[in-house]
C-alpha atoms as a PDB file:
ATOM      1  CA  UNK A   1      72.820 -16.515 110.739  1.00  0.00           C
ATOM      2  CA  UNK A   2      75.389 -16.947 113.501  1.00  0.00           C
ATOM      3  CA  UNK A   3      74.326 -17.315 117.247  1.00  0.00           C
ATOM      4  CA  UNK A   4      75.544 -13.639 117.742  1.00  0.00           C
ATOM      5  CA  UNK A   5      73.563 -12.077 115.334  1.00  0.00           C
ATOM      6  CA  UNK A   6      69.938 -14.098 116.014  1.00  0.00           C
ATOM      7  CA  UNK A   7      67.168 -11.833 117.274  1.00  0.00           C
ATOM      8  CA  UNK A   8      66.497 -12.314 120.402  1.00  0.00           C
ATOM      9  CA  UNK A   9      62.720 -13.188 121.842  1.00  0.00           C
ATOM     10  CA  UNK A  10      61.322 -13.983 118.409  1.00  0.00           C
ATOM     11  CA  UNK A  11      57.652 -15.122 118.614  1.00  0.00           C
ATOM     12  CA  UNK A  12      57.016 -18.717 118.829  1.00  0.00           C
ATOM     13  CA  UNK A  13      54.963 -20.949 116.890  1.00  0.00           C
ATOM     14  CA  UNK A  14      53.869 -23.652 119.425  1.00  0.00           C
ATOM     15  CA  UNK A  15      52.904 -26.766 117.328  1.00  0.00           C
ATOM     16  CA  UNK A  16      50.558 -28.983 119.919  1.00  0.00           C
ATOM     17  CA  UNK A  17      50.006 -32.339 118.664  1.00  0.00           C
ATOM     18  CA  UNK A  18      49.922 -36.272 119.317  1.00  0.00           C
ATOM     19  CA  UNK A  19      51.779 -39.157 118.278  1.00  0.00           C
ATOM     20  CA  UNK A  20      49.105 -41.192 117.752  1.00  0.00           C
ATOM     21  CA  UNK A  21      46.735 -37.964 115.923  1.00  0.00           C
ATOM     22  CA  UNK A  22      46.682 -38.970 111.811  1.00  0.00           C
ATOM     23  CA  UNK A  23      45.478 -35.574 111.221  1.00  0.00           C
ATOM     24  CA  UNK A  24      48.666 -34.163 113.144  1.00  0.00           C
ATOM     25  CA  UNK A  25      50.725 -36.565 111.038  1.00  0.00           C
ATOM     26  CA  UNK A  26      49.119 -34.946 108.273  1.00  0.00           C
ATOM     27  CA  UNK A  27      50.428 -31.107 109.556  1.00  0.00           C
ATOM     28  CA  UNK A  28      53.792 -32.067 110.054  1.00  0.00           C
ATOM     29  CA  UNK A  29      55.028 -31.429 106.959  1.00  0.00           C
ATOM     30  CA  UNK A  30      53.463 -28.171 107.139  1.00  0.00           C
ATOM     31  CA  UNK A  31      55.008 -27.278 109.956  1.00  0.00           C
ATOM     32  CA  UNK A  32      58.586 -28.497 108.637  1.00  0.00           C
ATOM     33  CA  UNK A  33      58.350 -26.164 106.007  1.00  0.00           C
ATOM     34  CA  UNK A  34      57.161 -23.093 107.897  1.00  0.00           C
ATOM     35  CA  UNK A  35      60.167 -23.722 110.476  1.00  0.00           C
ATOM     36  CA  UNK A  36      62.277 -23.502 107.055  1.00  0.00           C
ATOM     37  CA  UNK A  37      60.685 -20.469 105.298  1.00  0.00           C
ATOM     38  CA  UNK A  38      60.579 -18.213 108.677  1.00  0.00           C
ATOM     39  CA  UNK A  39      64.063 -19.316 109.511  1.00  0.00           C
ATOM     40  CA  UNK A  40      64.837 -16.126 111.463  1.00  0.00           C
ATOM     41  CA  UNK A  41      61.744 -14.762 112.019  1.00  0.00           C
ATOM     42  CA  UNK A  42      60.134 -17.198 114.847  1.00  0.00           C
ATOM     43  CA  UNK A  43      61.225 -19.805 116.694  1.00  0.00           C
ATOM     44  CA  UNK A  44      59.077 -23.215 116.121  1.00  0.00           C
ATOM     45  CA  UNK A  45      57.915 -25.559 119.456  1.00  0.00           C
ATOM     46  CA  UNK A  46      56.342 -28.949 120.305  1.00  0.00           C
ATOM     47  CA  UNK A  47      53.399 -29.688 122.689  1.00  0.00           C
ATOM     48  CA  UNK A  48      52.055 -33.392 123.275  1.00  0.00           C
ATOM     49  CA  UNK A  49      48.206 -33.012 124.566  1.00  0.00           C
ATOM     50  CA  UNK A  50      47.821 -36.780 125.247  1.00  0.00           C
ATOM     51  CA  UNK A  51      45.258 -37.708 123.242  1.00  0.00           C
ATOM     52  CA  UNK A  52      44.639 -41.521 124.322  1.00  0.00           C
ATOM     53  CA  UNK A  53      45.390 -41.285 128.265  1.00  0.00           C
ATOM     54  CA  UNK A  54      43.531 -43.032 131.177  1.00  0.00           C
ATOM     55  CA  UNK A  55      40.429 -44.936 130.194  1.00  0.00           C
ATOM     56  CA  UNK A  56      40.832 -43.898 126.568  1.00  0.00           C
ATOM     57  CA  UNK A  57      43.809 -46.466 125.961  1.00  0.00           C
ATOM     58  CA  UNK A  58      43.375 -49.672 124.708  1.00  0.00           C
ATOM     59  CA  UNK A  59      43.910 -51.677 121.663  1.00  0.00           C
ATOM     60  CA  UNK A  60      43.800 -50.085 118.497  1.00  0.00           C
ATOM     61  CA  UNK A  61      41.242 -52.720 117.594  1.00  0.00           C
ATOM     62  CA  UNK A  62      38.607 -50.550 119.865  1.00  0.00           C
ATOM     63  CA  UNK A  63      38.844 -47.677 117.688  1.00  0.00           C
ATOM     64  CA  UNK A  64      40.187 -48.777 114.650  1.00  0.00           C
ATOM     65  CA  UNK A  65      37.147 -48.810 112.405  1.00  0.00           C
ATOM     66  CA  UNK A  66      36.843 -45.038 112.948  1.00  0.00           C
ATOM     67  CA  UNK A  67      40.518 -44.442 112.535  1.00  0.00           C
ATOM     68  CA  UNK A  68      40.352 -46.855 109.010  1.00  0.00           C
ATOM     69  CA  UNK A  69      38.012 -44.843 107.565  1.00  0.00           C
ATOM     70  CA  UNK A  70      39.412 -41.464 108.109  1.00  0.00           C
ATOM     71  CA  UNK A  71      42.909 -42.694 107.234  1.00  0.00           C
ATOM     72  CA  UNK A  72      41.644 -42.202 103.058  1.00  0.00           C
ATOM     73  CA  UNK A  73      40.759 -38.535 103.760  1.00  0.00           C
ATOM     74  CA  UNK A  74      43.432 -37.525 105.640  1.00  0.00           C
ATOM     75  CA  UNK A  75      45.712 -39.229 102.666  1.00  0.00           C
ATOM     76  CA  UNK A  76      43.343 -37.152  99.909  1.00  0.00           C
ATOM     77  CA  UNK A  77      43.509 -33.129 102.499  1.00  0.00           C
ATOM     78  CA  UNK A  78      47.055 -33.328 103.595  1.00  0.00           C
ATOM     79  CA  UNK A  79      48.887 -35.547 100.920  1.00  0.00           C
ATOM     80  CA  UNK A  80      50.616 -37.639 103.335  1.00  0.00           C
ATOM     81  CA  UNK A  81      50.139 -41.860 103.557  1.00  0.00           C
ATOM     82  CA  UNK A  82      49.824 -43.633 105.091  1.00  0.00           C
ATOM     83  CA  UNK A  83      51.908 -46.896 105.129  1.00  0.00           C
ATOM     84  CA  UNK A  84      50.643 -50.730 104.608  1.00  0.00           C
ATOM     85  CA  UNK A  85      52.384 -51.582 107.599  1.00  0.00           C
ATOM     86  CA  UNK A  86      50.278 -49.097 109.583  1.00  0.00           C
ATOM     87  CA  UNK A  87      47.564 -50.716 108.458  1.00  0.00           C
ATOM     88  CA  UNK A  88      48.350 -53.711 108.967  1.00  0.00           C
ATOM     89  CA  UNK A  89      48.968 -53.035 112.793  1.00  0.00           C
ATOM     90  CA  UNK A  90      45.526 -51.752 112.896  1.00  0.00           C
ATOM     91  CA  UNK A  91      43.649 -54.451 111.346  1.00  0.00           C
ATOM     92  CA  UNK A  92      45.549 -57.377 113.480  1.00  0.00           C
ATOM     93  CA  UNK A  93      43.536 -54.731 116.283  1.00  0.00           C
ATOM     94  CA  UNK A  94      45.807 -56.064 119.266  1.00  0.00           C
ATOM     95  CA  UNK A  95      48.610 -52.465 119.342  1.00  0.00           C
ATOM     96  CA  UNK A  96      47.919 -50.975 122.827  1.00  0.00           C
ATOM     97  CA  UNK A  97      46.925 -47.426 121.871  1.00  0.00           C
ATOM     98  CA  UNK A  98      48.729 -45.189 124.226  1.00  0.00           C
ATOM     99  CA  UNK A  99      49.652 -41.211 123.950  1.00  0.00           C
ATOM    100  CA  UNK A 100      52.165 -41.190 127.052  1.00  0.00           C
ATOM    101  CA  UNK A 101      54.729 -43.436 126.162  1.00  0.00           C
ATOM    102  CA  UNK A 102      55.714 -41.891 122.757  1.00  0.00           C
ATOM    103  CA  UNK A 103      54.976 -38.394 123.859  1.00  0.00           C
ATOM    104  CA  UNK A 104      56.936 -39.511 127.369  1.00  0.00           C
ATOM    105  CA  UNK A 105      59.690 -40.024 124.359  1.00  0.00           C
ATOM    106  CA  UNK A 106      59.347 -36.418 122.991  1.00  0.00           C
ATOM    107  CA  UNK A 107      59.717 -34.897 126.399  1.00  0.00           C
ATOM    108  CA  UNK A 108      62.731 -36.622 127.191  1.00  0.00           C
ATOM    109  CA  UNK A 109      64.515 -35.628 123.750  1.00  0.00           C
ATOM    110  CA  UNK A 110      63.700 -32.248 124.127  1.00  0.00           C
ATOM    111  CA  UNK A 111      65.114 -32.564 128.427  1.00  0.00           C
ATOM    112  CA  UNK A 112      68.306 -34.639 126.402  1.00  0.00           C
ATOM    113  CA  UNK A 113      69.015 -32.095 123.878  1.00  0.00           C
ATOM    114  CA  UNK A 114      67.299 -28.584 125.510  1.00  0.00           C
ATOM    115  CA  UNK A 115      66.450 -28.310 121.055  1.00  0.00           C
ATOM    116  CA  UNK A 116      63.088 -26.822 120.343  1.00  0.00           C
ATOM    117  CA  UNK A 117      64.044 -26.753 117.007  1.00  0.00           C
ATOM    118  CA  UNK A 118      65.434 -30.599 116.906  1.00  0.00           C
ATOM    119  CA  UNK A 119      62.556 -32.138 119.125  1.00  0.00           C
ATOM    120  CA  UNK A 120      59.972 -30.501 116.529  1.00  0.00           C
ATOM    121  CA  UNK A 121      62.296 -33.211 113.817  1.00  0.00           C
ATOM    122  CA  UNK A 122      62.379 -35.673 116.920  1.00  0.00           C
ATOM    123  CA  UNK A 123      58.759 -35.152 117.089  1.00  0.00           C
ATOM    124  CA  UNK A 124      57.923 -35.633 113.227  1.00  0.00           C
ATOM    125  CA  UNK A 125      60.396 -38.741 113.317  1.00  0.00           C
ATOM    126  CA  UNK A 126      57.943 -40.848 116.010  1.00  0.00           C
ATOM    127  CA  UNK A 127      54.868 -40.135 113.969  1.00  0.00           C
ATOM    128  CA  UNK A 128      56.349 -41.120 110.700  1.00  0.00           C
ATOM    129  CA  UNK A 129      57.728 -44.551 112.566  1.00  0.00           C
ATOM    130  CA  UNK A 130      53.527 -45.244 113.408  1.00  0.00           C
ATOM    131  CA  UNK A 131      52.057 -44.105 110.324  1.00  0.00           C
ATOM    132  CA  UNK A 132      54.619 -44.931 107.544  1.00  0.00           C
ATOM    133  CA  UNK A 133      56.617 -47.914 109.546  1.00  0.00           C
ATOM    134  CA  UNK A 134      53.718 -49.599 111.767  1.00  0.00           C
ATOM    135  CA  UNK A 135      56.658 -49.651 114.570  1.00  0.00           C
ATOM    136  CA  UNK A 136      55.314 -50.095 118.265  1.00  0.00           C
ATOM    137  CA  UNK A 137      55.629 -46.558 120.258  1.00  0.00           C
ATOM    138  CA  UNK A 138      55.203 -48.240 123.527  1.00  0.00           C
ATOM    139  CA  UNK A 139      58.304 -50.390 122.765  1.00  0.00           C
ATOM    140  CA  UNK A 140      61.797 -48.515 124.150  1.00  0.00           C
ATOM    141  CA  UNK A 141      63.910 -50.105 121.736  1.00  0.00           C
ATOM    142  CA  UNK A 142      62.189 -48.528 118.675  1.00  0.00           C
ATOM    143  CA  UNK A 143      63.307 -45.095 119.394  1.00  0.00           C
ATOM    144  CA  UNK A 144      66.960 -45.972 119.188  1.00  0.00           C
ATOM    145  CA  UNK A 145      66.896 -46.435 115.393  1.00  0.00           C
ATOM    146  CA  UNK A 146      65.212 -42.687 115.659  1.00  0.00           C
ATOM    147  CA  UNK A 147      67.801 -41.044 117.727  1.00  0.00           C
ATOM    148  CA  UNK A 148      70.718 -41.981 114.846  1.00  0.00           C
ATOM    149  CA  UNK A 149      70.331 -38.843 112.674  1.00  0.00           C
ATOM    150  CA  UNK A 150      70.280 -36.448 115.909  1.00  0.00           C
ATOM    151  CA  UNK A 151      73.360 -38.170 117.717  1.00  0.00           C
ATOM    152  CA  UNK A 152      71.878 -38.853 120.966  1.00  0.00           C
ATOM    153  CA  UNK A 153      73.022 -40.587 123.299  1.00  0.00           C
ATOM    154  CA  UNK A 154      70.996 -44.531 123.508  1.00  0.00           C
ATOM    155  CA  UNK A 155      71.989 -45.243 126.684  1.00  0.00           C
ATOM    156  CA  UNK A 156      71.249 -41.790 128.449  1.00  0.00           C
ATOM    157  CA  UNK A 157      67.890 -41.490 126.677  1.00  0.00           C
ATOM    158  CA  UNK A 158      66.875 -45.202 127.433  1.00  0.00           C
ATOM    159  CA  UNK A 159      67.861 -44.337 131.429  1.00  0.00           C
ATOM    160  CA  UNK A 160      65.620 -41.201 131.107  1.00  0.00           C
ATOM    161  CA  UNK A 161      62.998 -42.523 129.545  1.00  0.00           C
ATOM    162  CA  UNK A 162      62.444 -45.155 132.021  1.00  0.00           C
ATOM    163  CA  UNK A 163      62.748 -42.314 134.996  1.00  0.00           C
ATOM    164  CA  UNK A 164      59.275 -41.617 136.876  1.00  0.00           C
ATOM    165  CA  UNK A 165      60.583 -38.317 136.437  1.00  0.00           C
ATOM    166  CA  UNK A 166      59.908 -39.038 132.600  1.00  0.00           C
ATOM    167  CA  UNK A 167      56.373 -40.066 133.091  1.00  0.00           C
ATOM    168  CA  UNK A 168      56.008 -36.535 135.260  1.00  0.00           C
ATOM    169  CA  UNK A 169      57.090 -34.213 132.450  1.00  0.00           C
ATOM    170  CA  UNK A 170      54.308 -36.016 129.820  1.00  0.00           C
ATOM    171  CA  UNK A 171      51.868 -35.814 132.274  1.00  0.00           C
ATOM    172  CA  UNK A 172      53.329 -32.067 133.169  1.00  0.00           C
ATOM    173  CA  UNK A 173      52.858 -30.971 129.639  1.00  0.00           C
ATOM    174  CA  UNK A 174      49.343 -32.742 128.924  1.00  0.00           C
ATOM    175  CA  UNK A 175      48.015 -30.596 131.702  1.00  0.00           C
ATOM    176  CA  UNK A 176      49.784 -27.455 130.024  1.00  0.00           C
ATOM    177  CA  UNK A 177      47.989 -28.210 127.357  1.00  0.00           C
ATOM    178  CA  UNK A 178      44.608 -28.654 128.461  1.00  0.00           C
ATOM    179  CA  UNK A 179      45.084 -25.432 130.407  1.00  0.00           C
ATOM    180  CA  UNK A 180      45.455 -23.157 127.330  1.00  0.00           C
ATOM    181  CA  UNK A 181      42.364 -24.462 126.194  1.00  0.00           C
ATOM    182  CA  UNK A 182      43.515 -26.559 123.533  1.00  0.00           C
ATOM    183  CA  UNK A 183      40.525 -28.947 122.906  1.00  0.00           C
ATOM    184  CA  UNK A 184      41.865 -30.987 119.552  1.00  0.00           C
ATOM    185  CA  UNK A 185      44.797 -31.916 117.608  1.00  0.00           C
ATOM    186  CA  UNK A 186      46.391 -30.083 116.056  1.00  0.00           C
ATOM    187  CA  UNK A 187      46.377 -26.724 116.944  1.00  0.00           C
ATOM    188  CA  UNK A 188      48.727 -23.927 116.599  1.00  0.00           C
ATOM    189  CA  UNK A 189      48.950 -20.872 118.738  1.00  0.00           C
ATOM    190  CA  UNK A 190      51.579 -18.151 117.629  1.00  0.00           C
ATOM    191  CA  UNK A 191      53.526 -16.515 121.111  1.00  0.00           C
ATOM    192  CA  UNK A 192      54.203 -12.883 120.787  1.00  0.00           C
ATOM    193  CA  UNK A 193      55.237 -11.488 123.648  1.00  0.00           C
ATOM    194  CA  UNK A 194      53.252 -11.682 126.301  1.00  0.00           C
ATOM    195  CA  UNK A 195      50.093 -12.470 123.600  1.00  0.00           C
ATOM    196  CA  UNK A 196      48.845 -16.057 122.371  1.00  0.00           C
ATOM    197  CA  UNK A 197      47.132 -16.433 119.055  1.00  0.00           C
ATOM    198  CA  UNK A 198      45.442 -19.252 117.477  1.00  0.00           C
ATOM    199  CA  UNK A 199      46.800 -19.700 114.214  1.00  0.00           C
ATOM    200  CA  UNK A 200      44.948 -23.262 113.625  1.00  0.00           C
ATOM    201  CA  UNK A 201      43.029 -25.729 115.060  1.00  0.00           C
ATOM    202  CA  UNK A 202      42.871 -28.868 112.868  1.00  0.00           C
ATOM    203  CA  UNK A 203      44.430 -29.459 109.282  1.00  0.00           C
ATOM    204  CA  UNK A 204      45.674 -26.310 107.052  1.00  0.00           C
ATOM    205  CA  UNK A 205      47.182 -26.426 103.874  1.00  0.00           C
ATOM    206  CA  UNK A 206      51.197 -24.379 104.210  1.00  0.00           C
ATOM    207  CA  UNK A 207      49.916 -21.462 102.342  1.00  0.00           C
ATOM    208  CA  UNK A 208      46.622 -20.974 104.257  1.00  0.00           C
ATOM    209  CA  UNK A 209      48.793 -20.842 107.584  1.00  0.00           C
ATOM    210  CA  UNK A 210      51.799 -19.348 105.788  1.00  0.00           C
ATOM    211  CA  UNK A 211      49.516 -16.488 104.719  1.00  0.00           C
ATOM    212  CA  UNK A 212      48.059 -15.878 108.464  1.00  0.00           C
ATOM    213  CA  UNK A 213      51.730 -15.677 110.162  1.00  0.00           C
ATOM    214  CA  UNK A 214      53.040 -13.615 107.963  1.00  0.00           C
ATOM    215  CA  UNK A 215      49.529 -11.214 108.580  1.00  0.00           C
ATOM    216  CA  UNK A 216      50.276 -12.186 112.411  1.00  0.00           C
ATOM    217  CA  UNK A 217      54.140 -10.851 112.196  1.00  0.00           C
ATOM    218  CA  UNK A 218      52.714  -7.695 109.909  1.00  0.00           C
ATOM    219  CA  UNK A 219      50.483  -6.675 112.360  1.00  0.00           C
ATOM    220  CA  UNK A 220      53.063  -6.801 115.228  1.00  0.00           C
ATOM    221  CA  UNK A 221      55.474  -5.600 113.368  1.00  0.00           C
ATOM    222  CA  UNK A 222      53.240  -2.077 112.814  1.00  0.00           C
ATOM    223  CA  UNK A 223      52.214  -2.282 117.053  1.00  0.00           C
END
């Protein structure tokens, strides 16, 4: 479908999500495919809540115990895994576990690139480089490797990232967040027109939220 003939003010699909959420890492695939098979239909977003901010960060070794155990169901619900290096991270216990810097990351992809579509990829990209790769978020230079298959520019990205303007935007959208009412990760709220509608809020399996957008679209399709 060429630029000329897209539909203008599709509804939106607003993914809200954290880095550092295994659950969340567990819905992106889901969301990947929906943004495939309604290609046309909607138009596909990513929110960072900031799940670990203020007193809540630390090293992972404060919460890890919790986070071990849940990492088996998560594998067995969503079919994702977790990798060994992930876990490895965890049990040495001393990774700082911080939501701003990575989702500081996201914001400034999505300034770089003005790409829902892309920074929903970008997005997906950072969570597999924590869960699969065990790679340090809070680290600038591990998001270089990530930019590659988007061609964006290092240098500019590295300059914004390091802005205060940056750290504004994360903070900006965590507070966007909370204001909707968004209370854990993920959730999924479908825009249509002027109307929001919670689509999910934790883990669904593609064809239980497949089945409830396409009943969303039906319904305001017959308004």
């Amino acid at each position: 479908m060429t630029p000329e003939t897209t539909p203008a003010n599709l509804p939106e699909l607003l993914y809200i999500q954290d880095p550092l959420c295994g659950w969340c890492y567990g819905t992106s695939p889901v969301i990947s495919r929906l943004q495939q098979e309604f290609a046309g239909r909607l138009d596909v977003s990513v929110l960072c809540g900031g799940m670990v901010k203020g007193e809540d960060v630390g090293p992972i070794a404060d919460s890890w115990e919790g986070l071990r155990t849940s990492l088996h169901e998560v594998e067995e619900v969503t079919g994702v895994q977790f990798g060994e290096a992930f876990k490895a991270l965890g049990a040495a216990g001393e990774y700082v576990y911080d939501s701003e810097p990575p989702c500081r990351a996201i914001a400034t992809f999505r300034q770089l690139t003005q790409d829902p579509a892309r920074t929903v990829a970008f997005a997906h990209a950072v969570q597999a480089a924590l869960f699969r790769d065990g790679q340090d978020l809070n680290n600038p230079s591990t998001y270089n490797a990530l930019l590659a298959p988007f061609e964006v520019d290092v240098v500019e990205f590295q300059r914004r990232w390091a802005a205060p303007e940056s750290a504004r935007a994360a903070q900006q959208e965590f507070a966007a967040v909370a204001r909707i009412g968004v209370e854990g990760f993920p959730t999924v709220v479908v825009r249509i027109g002027e109307q929001g509608y919670v689509l999910a809020r934790g883990f669904q399996p593609y064809e239980q939220m497949s089945a409830g957008l396409e009943q969303l679209l039906r319904e305001e399709a017959g308004r």
